[in-house]
Every structure is written in C-alpha cells, then in structure tokens.
Protein backbone atom coordinates (compact mmCIF):
# COMPACT_ATOMS: atom_id res chain seq x y z
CA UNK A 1 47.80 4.96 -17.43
CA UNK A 2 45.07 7.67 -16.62
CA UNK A 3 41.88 5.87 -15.49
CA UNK A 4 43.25 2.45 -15.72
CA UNK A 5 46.29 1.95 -13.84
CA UNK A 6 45.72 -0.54 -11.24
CA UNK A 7 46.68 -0.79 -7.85
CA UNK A 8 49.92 -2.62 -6.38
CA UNK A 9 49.30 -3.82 -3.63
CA UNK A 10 51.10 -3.74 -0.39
CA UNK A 11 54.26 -5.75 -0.46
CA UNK A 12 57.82 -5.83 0.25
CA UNK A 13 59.84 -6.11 -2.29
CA UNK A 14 62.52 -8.39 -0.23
CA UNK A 15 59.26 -10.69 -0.55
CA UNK A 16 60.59 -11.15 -3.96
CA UNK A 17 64.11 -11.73 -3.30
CA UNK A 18 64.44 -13.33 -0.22
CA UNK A 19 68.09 -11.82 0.42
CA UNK A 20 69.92 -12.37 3.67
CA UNK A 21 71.89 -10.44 4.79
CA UNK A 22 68.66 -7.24 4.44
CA UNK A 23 71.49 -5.15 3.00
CA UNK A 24 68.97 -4.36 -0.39
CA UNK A 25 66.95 -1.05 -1.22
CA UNK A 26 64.59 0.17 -3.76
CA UNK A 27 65.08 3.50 -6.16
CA UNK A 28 61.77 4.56 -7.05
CA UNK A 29 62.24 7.33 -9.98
CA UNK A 30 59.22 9.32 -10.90
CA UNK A 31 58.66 10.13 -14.94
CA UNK A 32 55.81 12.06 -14.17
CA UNK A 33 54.71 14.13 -11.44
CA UNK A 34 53.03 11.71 -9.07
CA UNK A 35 50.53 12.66 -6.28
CA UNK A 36 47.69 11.37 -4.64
CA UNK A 37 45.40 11.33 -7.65
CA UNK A 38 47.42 9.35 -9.76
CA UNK A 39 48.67 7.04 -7.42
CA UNK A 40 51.92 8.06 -6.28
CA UNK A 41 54.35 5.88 -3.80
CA UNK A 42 52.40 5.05 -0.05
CA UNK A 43 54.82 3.44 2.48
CA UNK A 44 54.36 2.73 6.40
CA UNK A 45 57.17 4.22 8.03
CA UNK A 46 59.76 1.82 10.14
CA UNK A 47 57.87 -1.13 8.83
CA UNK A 48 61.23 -2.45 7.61
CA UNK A 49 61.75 -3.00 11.43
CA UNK A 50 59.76 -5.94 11.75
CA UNK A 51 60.90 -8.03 9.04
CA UNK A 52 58.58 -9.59 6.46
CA UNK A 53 55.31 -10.36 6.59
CA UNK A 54 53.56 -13.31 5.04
CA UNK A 55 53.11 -12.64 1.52
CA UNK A 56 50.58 -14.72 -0.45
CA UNK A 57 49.06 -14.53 -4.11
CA UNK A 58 50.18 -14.22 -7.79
CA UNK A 59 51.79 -12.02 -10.36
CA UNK A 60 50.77 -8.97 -9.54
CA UNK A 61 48.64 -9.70 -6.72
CA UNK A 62 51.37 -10.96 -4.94
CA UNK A 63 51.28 -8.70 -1.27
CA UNK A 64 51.56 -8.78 2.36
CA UNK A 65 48.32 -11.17 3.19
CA UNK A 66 47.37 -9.13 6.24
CA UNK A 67 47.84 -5.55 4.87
CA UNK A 68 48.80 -2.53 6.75
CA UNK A 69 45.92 0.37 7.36
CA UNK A 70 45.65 2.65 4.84
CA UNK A 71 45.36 5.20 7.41
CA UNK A 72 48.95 4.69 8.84
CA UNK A 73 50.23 5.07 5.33
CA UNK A 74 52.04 8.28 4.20
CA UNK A 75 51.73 9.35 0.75
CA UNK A 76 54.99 10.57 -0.77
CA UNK A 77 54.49 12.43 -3.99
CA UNK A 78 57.01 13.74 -6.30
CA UNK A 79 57.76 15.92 -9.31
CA UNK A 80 59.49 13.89 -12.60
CA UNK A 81 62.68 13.30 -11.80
CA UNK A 82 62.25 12.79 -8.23
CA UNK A 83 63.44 9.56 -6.35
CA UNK A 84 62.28 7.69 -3.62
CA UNK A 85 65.02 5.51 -1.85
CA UNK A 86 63.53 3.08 0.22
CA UNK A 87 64.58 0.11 2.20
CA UNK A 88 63.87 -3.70 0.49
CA UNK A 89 61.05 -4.35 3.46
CA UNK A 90 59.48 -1.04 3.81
CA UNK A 91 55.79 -2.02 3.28
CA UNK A 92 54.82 0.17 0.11
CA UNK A 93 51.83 0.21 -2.58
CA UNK A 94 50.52 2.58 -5.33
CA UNK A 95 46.47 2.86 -5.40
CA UNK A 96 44.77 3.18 -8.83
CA UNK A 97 45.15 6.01 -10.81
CA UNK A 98 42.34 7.88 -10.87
CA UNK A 99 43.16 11.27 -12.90
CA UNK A 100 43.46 12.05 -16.35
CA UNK A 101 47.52 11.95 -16.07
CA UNK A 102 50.04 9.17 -16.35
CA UNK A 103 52.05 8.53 -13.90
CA UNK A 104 55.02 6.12 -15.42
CA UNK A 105 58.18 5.71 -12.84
CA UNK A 106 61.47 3.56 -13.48
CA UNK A 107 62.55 1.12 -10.32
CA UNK A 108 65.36 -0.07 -9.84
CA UNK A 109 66.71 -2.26 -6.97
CA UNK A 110 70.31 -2.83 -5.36
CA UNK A 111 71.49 -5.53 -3.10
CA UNK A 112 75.07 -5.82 -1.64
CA UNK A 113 77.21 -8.34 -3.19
CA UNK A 114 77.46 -10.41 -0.44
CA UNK A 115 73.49 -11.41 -0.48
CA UNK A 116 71.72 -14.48 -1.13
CA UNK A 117 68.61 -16.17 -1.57
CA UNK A 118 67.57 -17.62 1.31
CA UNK A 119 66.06 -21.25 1.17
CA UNK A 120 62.36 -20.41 1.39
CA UNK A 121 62.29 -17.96 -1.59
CA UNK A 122 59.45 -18.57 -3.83
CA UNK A 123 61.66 -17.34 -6.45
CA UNK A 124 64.86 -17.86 -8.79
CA UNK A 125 68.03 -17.96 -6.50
CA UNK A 126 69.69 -14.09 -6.43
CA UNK A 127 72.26 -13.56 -8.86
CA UNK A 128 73.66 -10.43 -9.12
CA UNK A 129 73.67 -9.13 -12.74
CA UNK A 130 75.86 -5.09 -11.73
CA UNK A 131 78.15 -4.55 -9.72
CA UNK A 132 78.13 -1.12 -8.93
CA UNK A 133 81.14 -0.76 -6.32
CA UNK A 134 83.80 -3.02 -5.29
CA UNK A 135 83.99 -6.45 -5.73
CA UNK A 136 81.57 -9.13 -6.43
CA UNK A 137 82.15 -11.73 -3.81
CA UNK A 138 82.10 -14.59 -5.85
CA UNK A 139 84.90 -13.85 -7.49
CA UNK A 140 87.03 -12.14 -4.74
C-alpha cells in the first residue's frame, strides 16, 4: 500500500521450491502502474546463471544472505496489465513503496511437470496442482 508497503527482499524464488530439473519461471502481472517510486520489480540480469545462493531467514525475510548491489540492479517498471516473465533464480526484490499509489501485482509461478523437490528444500515437497500443457508425468 502507499507509504507502507514493505520491501521484499532479494531472493530467488527456486529458493522456495527447490525444483530440479530449473525448468520453473515466474509471471509477475502488474495491477497498477509500477515504477521506481512505488516499488516496482528490480532483478540482476543473468543471475539465474549461477545457480542459487544461500538463502537464510523467515517468512518474509526469507532472501539471498549475501545480497546483490543495488547498483547492478535494473528496475523494470510497468503499466497495469503488464507482465514480467522471469526465470525461477533470477535474483529479484521490490523496495518499499514510497508514493502515495498502490502498487498491487498478481504472481504466478510455473514449473514443468517433470520437476521435483530436491532433498534439501526447506519446504513442502513440489506437487503440481495445473497442468497447463501435456501430460503430468505421474500419471503418464
């Protein structure tokens, strides 16, 4: 919301999933326009080169220990109904929302069916709950 919304900080959201094969991407739909101001959508390019990083903390503090510079970040703002399609290790965060606008977005996140949790996930194993194309593999 306008003045309150908090930071998320730099993570990756296979940090959350733990998939192997890496075959999983983000969809990052703005409601509102999002810029600078209200904290719209930072990534580091080709970050989802180097795998994960360490990832430490809770809830919503849970981010890349060591995070990237802010300075090698790029900003990607959008107008509502713009999407950002991003790969499940690109490092990414949203600073605080400083303006007087909201800035709401919808994410969404989609793995191939052939994924799974690998054994040092932090989290519930993977189960898929859509599949959007073809055949889920555990029952082909």
């Amino acid at each position: 919301p306008p003045h309150f919304g908090e930071t998320k900080v730099w993570h990756q959201d296979n940090a959350y999933f733990r998939l192997t094969p890496k075959d999983i991407f983000g969809f990052w739909i703005a409601c509102d326009d999002a810029d600078v101001e209200n904290g719209c959508m930072h990534v580091i390019p080709g970050s989802h080169k180097q795998g994960l990083a360490e990832h430490g903390g809770v809830q919503d503090d849970y981010g890349i220990v060591e995070p990237p510079a802010i300075s090698d970040a790029v900003a990607c703002p959008m107008k509502a109904g713009g999407a950002l399609i991003f790969h499940g290790e690109i490092s990414h965060f949203t600073p605080n929302n400083t303006s007087d606008r909201r800035r709401r977005a919808l994410q969404y996140h989609y793995a191939a069916s052939h994924c799974r949790s690998t054994s040092d996930s932090p989290f519930p194993p993977f189960q898929g709950e859509i599949v959007v194309a073809g055949e889920d593999s555990e029952t082909s």
